[in-house]
C-alpha atoms as a PDB file:
ATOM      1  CA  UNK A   1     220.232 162.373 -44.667  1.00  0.00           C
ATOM      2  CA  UNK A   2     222.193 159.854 -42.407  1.00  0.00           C
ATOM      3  CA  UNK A   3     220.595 157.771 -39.572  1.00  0.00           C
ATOM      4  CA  UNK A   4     222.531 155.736 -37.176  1.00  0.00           C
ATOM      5  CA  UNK A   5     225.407 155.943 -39.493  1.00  0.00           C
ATOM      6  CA  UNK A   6     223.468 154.815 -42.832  1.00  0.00           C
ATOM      7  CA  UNK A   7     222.464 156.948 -45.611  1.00  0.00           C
ATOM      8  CA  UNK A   8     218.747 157.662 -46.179  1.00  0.00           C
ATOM      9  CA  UNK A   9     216.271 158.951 -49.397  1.00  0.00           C
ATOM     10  CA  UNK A  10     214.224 161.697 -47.650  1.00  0.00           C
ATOM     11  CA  UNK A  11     211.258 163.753 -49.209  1.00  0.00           C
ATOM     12  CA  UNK A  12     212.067 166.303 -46.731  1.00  0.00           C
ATOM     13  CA  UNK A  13     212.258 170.296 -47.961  1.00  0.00           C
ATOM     14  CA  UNK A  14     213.618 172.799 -45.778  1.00  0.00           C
ATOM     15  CA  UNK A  15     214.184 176.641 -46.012  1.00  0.00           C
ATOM     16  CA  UNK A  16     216.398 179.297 -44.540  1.00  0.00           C
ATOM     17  CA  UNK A  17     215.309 182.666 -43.561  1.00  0.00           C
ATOM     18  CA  UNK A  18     217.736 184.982 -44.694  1.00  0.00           C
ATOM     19  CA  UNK A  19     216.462 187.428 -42.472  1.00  0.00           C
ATOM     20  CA  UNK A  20     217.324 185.483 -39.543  1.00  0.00           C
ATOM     21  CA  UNK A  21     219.498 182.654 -40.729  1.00  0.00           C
ATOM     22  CA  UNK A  22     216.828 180.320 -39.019  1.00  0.00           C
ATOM     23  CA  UNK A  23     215.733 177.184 -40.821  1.00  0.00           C
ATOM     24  CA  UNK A  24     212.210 175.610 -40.760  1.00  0.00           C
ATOM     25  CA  UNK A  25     210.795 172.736 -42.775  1.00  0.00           C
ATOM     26  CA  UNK A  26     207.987 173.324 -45.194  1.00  0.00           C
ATOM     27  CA  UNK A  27     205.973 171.139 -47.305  1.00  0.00           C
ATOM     28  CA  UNK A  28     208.010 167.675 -48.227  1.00  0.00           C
ATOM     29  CA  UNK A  29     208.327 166.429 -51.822  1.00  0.00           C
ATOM     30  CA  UNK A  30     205.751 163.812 -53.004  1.00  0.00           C
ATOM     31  CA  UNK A  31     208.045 161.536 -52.741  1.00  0.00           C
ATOM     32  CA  UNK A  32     211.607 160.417 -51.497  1.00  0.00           C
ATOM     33  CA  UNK A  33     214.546 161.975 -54.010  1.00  0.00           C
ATOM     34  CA  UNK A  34     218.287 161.773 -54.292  1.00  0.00           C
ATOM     35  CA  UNK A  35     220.857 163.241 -57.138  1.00  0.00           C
ATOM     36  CA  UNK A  36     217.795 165.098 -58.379  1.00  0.00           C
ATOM     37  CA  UNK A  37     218.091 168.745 -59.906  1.00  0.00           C
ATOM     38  CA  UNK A  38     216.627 171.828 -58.688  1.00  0.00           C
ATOM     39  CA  UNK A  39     215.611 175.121 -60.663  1.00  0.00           C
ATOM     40  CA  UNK A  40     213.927 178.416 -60.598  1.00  0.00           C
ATOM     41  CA  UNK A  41     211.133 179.976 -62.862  1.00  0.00           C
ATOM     42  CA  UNK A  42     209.346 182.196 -62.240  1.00  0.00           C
ATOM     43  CA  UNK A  43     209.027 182.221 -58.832  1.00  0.00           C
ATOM     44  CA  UNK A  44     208.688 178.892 -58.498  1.00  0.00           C
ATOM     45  CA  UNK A  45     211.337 176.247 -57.785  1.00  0.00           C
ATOM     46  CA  UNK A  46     210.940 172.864 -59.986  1.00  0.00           C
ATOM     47  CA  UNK A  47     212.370 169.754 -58.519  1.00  0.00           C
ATOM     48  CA  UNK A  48     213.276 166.694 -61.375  1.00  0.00           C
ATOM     49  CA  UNK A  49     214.882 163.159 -62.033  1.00  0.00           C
ATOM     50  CA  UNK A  50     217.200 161.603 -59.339  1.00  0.00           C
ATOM     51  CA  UNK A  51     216.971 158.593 -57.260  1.00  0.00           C
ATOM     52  CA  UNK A  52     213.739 157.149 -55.436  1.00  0.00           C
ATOM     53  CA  UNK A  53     213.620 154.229 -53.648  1.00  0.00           C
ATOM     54  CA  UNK A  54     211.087 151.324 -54.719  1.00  0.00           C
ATOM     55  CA  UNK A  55     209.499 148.328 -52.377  1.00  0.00           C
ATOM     56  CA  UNK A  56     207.526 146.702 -55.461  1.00  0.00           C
ATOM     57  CA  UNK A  57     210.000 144.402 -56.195  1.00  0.00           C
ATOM     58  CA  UNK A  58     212.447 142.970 -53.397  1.00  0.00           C
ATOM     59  CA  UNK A  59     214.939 141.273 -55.194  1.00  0.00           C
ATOM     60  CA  UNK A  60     215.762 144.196 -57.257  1.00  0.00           C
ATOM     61  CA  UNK A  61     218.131 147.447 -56.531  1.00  0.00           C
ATOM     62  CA  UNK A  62     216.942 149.039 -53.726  1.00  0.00           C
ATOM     63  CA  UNK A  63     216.526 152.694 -55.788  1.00  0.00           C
ATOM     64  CA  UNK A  64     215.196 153.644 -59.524  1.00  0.00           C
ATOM     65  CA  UNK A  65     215.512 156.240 -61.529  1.00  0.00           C
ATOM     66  CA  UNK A  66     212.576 159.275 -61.796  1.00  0.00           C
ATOM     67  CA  UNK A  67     211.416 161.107 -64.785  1.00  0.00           C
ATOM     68  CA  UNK A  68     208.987 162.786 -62.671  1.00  0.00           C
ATOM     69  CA  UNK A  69     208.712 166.586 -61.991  1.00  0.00           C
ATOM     70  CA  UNK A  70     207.498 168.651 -59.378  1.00  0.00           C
ATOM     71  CA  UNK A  71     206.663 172.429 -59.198  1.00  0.00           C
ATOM     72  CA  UNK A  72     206.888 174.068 -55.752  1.00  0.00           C
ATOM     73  CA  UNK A  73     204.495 177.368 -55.408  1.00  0.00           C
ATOM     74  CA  UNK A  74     206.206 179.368 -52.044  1.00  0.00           C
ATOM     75  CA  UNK A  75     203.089 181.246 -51.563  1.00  0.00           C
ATOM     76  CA  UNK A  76     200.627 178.183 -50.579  1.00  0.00           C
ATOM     77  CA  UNK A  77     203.699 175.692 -49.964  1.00  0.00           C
ATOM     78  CA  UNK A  78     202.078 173.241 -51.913  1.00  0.00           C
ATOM     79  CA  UNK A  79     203.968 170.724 -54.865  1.00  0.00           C
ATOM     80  CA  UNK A  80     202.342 170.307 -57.911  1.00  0.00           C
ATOM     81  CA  UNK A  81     202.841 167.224 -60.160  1.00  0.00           C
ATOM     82  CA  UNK A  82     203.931 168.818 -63.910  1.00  0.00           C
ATOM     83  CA  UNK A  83     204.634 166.313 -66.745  1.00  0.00           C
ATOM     84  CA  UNK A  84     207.033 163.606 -66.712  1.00  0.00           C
ATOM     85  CA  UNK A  85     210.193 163.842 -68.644  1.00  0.00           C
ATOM     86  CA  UNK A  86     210.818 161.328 -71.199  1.00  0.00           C
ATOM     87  CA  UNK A  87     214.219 159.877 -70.071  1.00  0.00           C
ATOM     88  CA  UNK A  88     214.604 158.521 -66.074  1.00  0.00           C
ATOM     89  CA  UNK A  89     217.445 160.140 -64.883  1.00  0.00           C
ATOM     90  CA  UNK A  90     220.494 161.460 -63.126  1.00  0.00           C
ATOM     91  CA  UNK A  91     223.657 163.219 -63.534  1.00  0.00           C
ATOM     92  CA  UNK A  92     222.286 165.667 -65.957  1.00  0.00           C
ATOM     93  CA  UNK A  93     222.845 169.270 -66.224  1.00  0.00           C
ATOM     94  CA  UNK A  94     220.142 171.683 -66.042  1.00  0.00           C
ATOM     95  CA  UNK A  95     219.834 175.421 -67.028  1.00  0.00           C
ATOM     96  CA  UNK A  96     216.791 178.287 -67.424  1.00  0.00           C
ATOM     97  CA  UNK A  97     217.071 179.999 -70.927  1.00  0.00           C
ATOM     98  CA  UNK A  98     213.958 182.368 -72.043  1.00  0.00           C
ATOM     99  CA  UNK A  99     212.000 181.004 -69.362  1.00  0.00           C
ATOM    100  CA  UNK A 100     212.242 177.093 -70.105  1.00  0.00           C
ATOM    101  CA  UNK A 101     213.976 174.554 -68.528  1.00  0.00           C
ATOM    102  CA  UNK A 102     216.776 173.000 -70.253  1.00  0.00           C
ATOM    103  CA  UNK A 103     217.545 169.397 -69.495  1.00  0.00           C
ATOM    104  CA  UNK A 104     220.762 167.762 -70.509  1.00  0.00           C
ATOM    105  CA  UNK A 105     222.358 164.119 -71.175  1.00  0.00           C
ATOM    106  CA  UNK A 106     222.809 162.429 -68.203  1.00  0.00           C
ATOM    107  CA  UNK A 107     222.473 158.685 -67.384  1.00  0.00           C
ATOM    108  CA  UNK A 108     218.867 156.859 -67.641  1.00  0.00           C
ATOM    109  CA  UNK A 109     216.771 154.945 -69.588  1.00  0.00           C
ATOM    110  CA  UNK A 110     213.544 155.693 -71.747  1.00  0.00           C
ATOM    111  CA  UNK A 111     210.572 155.657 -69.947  1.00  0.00           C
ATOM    112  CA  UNK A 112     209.719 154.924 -66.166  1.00  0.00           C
ATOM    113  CA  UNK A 113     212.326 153.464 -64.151  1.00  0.00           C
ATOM    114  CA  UNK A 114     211.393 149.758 -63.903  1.00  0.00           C
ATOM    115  CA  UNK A 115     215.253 148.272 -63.743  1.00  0.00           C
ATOM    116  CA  UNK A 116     216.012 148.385 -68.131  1.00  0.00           C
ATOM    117  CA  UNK A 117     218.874 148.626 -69.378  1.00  0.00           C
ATOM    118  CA  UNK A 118     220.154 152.295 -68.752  1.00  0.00           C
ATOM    119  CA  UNK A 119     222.493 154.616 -70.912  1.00  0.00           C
ATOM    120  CA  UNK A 120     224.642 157.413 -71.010  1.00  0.00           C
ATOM    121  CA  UNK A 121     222.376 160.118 -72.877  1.00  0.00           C
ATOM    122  CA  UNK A 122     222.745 163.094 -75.649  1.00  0.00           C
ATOM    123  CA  UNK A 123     219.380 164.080 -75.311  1.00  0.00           C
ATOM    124  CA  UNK A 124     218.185 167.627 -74.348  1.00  0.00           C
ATOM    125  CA  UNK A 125     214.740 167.994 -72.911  1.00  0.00           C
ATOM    126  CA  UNK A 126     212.982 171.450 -72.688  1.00  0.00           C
ATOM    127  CA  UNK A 127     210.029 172.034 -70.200  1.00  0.00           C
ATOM    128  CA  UNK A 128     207.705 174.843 -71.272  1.00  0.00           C
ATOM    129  CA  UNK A 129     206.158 175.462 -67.618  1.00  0.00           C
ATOM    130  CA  UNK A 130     203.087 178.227 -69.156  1.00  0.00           C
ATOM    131  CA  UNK A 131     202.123 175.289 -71.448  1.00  0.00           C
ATOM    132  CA  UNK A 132     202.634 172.167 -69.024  1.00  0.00           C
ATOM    133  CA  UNK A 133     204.461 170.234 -72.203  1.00  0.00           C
ATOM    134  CA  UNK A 134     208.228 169.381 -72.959  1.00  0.00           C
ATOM    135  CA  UNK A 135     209.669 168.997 -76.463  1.00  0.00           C
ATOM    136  CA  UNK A 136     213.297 167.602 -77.981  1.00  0.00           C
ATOM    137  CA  UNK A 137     215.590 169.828 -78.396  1.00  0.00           C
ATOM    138  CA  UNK A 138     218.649 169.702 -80.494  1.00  0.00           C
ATOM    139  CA  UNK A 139     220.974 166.509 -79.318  1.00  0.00           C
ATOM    140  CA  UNK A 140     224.192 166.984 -77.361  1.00  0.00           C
ATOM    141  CA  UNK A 141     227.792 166.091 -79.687  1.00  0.00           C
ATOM    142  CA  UNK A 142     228.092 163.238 -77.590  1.00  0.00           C
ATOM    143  CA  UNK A 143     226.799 161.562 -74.965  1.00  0.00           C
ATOM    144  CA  UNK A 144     227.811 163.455 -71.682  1.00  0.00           C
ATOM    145  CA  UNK A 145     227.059 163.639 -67.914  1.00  0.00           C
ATOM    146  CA  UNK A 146     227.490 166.108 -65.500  1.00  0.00           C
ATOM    147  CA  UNK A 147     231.202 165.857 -63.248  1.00  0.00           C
ATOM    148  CA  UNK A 148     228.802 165.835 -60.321  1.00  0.00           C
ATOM    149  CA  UNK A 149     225.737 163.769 -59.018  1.00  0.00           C
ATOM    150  CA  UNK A 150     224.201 166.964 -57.469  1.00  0.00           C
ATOM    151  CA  UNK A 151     225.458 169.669 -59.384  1.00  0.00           C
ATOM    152  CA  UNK A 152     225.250 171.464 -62.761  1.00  0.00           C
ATOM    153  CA  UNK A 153     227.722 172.189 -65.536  1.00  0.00           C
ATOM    154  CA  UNK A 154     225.969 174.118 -67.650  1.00  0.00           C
ATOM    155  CA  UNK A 155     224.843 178.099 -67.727  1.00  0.00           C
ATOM    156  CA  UNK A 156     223.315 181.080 -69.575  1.00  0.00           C
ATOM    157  CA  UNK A 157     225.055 184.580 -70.666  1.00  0.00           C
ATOM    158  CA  UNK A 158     223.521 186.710 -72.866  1.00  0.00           C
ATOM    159  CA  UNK A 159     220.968 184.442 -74.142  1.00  0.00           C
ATOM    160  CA  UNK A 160     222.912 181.413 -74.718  1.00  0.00           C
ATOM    161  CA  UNK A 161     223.701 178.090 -73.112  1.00  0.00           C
ATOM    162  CA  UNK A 162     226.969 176.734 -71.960  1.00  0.00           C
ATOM    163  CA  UNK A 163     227.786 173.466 -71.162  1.00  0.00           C
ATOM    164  CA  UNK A 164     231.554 173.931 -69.422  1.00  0.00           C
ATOM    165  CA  UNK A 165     233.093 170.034 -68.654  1.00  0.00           C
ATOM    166  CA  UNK A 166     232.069 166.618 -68.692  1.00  0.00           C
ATOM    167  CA  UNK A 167     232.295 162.994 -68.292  1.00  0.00           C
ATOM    168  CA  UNK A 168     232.255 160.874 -71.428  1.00  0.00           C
ATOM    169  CA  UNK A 169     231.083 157.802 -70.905  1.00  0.00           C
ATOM    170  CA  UNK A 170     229.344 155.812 -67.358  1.00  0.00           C
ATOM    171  CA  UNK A 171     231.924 152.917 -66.321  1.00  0.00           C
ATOM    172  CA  UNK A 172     234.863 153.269 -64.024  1.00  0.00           C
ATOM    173  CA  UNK A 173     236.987 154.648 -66.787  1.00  0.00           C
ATOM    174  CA  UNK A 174     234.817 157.979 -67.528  1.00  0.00           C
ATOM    175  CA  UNK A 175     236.666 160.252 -69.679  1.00  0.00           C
ATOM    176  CA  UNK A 176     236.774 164.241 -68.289  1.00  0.00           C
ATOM    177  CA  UNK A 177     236.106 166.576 -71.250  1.00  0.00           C
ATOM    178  CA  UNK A 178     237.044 169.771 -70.615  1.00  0.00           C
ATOM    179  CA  UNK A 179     235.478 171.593 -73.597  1.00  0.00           C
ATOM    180  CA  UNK A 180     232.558 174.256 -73.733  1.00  0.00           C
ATOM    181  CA  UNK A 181     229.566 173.895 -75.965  1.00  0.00           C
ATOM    182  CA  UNK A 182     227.430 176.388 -76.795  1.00  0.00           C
ATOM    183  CA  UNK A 183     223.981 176.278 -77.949  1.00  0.00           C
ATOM    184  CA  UNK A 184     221.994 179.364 -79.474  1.00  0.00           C
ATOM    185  CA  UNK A 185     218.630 178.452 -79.246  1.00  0.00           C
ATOM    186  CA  UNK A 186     217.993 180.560 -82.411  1.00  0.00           C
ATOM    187  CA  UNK A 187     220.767 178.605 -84.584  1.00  0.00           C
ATOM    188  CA  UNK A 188     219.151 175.461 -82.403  1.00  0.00           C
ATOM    189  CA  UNK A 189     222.931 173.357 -82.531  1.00  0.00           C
ATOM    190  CA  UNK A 190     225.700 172.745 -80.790  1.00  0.00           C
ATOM    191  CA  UNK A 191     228.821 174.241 -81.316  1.00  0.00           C
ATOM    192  CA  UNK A 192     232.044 173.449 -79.555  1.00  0.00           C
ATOM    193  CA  UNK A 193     233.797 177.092 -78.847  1.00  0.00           C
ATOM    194  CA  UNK A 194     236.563 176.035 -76.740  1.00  0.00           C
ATOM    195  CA  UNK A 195     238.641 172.893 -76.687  1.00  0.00           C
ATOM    196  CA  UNK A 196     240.922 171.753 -73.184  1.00  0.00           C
ATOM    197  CA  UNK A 197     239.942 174.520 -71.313  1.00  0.00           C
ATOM    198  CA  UNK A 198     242.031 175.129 -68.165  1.00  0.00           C
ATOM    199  CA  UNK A 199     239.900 174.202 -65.292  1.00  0.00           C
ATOM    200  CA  UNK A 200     240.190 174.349 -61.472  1.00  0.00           C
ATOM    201  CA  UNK A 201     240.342 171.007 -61.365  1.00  0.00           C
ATOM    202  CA  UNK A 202     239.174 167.754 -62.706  1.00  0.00           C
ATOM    203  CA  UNK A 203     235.757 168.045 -60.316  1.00  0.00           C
ATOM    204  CA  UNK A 204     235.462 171.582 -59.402  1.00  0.00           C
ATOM    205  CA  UNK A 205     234.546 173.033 -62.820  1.00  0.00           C
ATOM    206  CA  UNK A 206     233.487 176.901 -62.930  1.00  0.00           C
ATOM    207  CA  UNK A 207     231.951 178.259 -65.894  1.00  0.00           C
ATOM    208  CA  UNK A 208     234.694 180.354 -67.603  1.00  0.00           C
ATOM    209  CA  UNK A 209     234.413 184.625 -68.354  1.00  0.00           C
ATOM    210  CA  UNK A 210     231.384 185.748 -66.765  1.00  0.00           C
ATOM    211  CA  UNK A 211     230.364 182.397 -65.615  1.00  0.00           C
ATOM    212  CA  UNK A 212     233.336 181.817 -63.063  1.00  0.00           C
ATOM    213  CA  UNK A 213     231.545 182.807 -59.900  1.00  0.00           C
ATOM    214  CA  UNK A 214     234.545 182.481 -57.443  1.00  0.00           C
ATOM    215  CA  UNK A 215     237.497 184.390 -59.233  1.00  0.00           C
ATOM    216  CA  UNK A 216     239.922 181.088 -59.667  1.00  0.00           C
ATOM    217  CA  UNK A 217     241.105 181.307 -62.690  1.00  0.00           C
ATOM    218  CA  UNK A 218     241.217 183.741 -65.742  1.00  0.00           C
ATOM    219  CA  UNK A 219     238.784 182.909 -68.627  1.00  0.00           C
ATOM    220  CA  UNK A 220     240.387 181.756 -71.661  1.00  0.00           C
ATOM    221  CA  UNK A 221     241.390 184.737 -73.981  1.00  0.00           C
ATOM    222  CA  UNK A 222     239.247 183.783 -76.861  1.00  0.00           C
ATOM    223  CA  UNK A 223     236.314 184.146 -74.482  1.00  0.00           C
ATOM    224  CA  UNK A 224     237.218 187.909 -72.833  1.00  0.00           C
ATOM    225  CA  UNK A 225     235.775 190.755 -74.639  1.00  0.00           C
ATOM    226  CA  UNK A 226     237.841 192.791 -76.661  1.00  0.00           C
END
């Protein structure tokens, strides 16, 4: 949020009523969170990573990183603490395949947040939410992160993942890869179906065939069904 013209880390958690298109505000996050990611299972919405600010230690950045998760039950409006990922992070692209939450690359560092040295990651992280546990899953071709800090790249048709764009790289000379990987999660691997794909633009990126939600451009025609 902004506040006399400076940008703020809320824990604040609103909802609209579709009914009525009327807002209200309902039980904030445990703590402050920025650049996080937000999902769905099963009727409950799961809030991870992002930016929190820290007061521990003055003299360093004002914000760290989280590997914390949160579970949000809509019936009792109440968050529930679930276990910690293994990387701090943000920039990562997250998707719901067979009822577990996929978790993927990003920027961060191993661990909680205390100011280490961070990274550009290839790790995928899956979050079993019946068990409460996550588990490695296979790693990414390279090391990628999302094209936005609040948005997702990456989606599921037909029992598969997609991962549609990228950035290769963190410093002020990222590299936009504009391939799709695809990951079975019977084969458990990568593999890289398209190459260059034309894209709306460079930070706009919608999932191609039946992933392209807005219509604005054709899929590529190795990816329409015969």
């Amino acid at each position: 949020m902004k506040l006399k013209g400076r940008y703020m880390i809320t824990n604040s958690v609103d909802k609209c009523i579709l009914e009525t298109g009327q807002w209200r505000s309902v039980a904030p996050l445990p703590l402050p969170l920025a650049c996080h990611a937000a999902v769905t299972v099963q009727n409950h919405i799961y809030v991870l990573g992002g930016w929190t600010p820290q007061t521990d230690f003055p003299d360093d950045e004002p914000d760290w990183l989280s590997n914390r998760m949160f579970r949000y039950n809509p019936g009792r409006d109440k968050w529930t603490e679930c276990g910690p990922m293994e990387f701090s992070k943000y920039r990562f692209s997250t998707a719901v395949l067979n009822n577990e939450i996929y978790v993927l690359g990003g920027i961060g560092c191993s661990g909680p947040d205390r100011g280490q040295a961070r990274r550009c990651l290839d790790a995928v992280e899956i979050y079993n939410p019946d068990g409460d546990f996550w588990r490695a899953g296979p790693p990414l071709p390279t090391p990628i992160l999302s094209l936005r800090t609040n948005s997702t790249n990456a989606g599921v048709v037909e029992g598969k993942l997609y991962i549609c764009g990228a950035f290769r790289g963190a410093d002020r000379h990222e590299v936009i890869v504009k391939d799709i990987l695809e990951l079975d999660p019977w084969e458990n691997q990568w593999n890289i179906v398209a190459h260059n794909v034309l894209m709306h633009d460079s930070y706009d990126v919608c999932l191609v065939a039946r992933l392209n939600p807005r219509d604005l451009i054709p899929p590529p025609p190795d990816l329409v069904d015969q």
